[in-house]
C-alpha atoms as a PDB file:
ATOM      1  CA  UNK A   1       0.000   0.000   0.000  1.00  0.00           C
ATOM      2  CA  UNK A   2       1.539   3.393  -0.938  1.00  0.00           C
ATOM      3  CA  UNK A   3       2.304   5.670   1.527  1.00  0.00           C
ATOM      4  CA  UNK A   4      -0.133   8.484   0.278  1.00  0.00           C
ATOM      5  CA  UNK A   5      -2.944   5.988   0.561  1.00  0.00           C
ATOM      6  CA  UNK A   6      -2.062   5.635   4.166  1.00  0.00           C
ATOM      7  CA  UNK A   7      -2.203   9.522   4.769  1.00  0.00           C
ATOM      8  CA  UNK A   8      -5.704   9.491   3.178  1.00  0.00           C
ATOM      9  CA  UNK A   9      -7.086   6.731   5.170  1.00  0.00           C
ATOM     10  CA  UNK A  10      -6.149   8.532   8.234  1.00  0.00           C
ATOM     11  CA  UNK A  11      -7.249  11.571   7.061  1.00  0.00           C
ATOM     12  CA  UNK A  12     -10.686   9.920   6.478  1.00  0.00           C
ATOM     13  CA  UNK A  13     -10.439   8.522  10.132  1.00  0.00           C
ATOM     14  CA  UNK A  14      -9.848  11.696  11.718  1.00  0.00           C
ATOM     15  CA  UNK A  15     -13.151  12.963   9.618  1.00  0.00           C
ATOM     16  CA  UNK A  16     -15.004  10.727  10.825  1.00  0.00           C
ATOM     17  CA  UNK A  17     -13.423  11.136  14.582  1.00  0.00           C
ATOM     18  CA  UNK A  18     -14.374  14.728  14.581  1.00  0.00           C
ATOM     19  CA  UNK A  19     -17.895  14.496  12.886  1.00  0.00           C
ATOM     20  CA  UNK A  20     -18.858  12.099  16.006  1.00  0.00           C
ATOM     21  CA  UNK A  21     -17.288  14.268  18.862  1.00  0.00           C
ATOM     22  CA  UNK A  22     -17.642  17.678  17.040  1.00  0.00           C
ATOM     23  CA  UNK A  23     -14.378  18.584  17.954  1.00  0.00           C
ATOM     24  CA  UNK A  24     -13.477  21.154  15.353  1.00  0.00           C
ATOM     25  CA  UNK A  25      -9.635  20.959  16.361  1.00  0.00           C
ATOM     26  CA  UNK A  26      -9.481  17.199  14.372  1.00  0.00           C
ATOM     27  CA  UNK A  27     -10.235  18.857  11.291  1.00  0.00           C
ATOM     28  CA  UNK A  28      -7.250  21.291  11.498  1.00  0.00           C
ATOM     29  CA  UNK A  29      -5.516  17.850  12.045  1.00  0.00           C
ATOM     30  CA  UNK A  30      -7.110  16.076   9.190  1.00  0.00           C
ATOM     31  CA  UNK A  31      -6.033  19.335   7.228  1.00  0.00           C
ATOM     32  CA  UNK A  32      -2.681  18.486   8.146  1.00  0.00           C
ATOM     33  CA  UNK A  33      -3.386  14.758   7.333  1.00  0.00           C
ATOM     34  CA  UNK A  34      -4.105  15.524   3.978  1.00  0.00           C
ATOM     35  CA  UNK A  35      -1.135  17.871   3.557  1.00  0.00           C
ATOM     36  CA  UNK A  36       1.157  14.668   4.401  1.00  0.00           C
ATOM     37  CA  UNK A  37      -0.638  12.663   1.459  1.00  0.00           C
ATOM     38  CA  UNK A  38       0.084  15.079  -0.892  1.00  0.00           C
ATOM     39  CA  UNK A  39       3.590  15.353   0.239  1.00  0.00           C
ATOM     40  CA  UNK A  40       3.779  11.110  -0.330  1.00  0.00           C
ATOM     41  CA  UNK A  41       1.987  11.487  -4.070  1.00  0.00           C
ATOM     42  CA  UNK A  42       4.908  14.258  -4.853  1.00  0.00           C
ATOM     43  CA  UNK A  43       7.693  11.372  -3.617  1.00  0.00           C
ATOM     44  CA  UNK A  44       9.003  13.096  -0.460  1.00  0.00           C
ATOM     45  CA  UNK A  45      10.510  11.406   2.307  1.00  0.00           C
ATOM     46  CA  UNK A  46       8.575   9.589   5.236  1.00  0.00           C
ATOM     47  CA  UNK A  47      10.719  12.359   8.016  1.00  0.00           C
ATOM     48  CA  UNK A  48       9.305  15.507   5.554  1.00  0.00           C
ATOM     49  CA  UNK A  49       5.496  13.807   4.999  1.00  0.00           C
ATOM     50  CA  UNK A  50       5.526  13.739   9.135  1.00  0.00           C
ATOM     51  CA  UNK A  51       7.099  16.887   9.424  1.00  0.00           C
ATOM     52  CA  UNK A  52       4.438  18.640   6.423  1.00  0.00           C
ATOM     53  CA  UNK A  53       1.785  17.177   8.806  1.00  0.00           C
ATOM     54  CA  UNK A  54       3.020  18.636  12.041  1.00  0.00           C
ATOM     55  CA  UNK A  55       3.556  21.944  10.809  1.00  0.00           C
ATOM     56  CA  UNK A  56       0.513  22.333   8.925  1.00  0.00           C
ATOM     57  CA  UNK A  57      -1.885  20.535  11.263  1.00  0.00           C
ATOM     58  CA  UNK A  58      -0.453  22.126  14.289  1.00  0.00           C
ATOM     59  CA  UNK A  59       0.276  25.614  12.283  1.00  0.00           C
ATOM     60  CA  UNK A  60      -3.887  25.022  11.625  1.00  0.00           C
ATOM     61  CA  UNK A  61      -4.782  24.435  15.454  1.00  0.00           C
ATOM     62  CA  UNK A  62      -2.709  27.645  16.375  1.00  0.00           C
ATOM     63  CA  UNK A  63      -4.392  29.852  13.633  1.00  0.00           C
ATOM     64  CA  UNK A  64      -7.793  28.309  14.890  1.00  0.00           C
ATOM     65  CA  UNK A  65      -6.626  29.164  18.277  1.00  0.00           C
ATOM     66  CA  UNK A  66      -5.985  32.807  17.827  1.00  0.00           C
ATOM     67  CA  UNK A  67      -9.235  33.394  15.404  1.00  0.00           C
ATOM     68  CA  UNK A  68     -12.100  31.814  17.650  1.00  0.00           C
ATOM     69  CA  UNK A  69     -10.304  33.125  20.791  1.00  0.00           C
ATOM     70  CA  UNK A  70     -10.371  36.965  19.143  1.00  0.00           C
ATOM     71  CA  UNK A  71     -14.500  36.467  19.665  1.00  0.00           C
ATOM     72  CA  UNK A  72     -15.665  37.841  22.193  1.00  0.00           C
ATOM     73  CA  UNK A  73     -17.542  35.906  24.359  1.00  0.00           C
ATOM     74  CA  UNK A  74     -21.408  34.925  23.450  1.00  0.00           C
ATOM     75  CA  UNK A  75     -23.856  36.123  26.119  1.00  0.00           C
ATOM     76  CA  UNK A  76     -25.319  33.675  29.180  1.00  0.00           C
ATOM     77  CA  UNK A  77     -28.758  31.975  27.779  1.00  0.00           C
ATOM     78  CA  UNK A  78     -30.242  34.013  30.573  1.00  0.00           C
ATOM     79  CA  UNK A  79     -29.317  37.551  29.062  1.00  0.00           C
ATOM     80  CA  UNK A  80     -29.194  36.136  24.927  1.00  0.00           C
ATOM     81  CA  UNK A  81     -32.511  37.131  23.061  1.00  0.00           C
ATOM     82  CA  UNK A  82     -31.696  34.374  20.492  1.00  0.00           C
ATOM     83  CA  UNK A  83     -32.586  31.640  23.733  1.00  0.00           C
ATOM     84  CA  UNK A  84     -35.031  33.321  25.540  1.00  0.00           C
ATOM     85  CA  UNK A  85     -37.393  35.337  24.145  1.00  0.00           C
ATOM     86  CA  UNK A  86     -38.822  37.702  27.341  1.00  0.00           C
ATOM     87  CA  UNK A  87     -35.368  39.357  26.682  1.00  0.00           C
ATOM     88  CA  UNK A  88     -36.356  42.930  25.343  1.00  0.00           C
ATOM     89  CA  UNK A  89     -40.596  42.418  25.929  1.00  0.00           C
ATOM     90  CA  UNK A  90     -41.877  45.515  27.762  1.00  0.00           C
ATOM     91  CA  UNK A  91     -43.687  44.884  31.241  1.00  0.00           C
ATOM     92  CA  UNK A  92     -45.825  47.800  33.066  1.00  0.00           C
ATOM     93  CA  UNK A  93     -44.758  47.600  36.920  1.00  0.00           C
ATOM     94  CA  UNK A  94     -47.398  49.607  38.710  1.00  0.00           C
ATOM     95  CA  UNK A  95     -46.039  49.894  42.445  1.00  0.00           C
ATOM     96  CA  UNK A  96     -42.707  48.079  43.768  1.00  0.00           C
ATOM     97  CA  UNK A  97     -42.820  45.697  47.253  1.00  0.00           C
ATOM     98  CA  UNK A  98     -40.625  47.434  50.158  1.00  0.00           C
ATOM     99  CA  UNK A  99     -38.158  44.692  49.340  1.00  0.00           C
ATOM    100  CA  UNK A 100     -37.412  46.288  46.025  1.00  0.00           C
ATOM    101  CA  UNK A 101     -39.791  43.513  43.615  1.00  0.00           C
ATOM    102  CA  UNK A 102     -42.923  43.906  42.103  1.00  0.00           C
ATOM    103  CA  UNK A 103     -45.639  41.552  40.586  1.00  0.00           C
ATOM    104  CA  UNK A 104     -46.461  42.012  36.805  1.00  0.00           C
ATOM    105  CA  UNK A 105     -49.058  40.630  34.377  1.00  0.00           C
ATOM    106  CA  UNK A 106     -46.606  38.214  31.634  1.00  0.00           C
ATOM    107  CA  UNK A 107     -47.995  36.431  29.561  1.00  0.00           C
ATOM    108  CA  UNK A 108     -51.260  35.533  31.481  1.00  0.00           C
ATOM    109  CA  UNK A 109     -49.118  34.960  34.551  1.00  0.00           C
ATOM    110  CA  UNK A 110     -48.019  36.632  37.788  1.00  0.00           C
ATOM    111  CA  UNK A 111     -44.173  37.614  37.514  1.00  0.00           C
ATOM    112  CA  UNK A 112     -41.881  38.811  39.831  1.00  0.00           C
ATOM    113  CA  UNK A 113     -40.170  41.536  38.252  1.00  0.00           C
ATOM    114  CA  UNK A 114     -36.728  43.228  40.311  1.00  0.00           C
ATOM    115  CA  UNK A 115     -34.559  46.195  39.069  1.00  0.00           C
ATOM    116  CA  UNK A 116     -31.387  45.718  37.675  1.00  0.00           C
ATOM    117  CA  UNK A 117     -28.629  46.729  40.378  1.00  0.00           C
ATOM    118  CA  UNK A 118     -27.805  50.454  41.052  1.00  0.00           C
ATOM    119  CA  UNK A 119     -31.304  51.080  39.206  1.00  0.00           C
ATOM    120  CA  UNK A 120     -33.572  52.650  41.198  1.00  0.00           C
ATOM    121  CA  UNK A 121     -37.421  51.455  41.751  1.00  0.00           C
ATOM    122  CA  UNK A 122     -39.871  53.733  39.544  1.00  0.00           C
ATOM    123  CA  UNK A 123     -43.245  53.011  38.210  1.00  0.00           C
ATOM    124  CA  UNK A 124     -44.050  52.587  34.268  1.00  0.00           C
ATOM    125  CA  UNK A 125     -42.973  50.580  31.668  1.00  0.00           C
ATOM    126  CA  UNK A 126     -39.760  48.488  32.032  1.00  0.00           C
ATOM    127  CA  UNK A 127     -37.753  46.355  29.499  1.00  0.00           C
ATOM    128  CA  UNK A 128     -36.924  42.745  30.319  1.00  0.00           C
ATOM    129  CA  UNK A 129     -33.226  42.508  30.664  1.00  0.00           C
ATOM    130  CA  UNK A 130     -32.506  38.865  32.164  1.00  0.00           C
ATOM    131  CA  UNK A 131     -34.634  35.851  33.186  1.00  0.00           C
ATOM    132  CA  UNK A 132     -33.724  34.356  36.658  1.00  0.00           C
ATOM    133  CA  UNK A 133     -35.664  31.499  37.237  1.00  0.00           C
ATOM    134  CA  UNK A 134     -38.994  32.921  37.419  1.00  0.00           C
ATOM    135  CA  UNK A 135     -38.167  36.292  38.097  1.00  0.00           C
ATOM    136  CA  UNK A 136     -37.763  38.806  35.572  1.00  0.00           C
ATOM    137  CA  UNK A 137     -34.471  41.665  36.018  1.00  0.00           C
ATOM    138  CA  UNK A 138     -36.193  44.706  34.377  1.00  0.00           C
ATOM    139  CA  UNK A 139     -34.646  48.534  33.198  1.00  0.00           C
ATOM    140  CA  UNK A 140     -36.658  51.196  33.070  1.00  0.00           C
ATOM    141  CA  UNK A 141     -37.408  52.777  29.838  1.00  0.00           C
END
């Protein structure tokens, strides 16, 4: 069996590793796989296929590294409007408790609605800002 053929068949392998475990670093690897195959189809040396597929695997991990870790940081499912929904929907708080919460009308339910911190309690309409639980944390608009 050639030694280009071998490349390939692990190159398939780590495919097929990575589509099962969805670990996107295997494909950088599989990258560099397939960078040793071609190496072995152009006649190289077995020391230069290994060393083509440790520099451009790895070299493919590193750049993957640097370009997901320049992204900042998605927002908790409690605070991301593309999980939960209530985040931005307007709620009318009509008094506030002495403990600083009120009780809304939500989608045919009772709430419990509290400020954000540092925000202080004031009557009228309020924006959703994070679901806790059951409680809505609420900015006034």
């Amino acid at each position: 069996m050639a030694e280009s053929t071998i490349w390939w068949l692990c190159t398939g392998a780590a495919i097929v590793v990575e589509l099962t475990t969805g670990t996107f670093y295997l494909l950088m690897l599989a990258i560099g796989l397939a960078a040793a195959a071609l190496a072995a189809q152009f006649g190289v040396g077995t020391v230069t296929q290994l060393l083509v597929a440790a520099v451009v695997g790895g070299g493919a991990v590193v750049a993957w590294y640097f370009v997901r870790g320049g992204r900042p940081a998605s927002a908790s499912a409690s605070t991301n409007r593309n999980v939960n929904l209530d985040i931005g929907e307007t709620v009318n708080v009509e008094s506030w408790n002495p403990d600083g919460t009120a009780t809304v009308k939500y989608r045919g339910a009772n709430w419990t609605v509290m400020n954000r911190p540092g925000n202080p309690p004031a009557i009228g309409p309020h924006r959703v800002a994070e679901v806790i639980g059951s409680r809505l944390l609420v900015d006034k608009i």
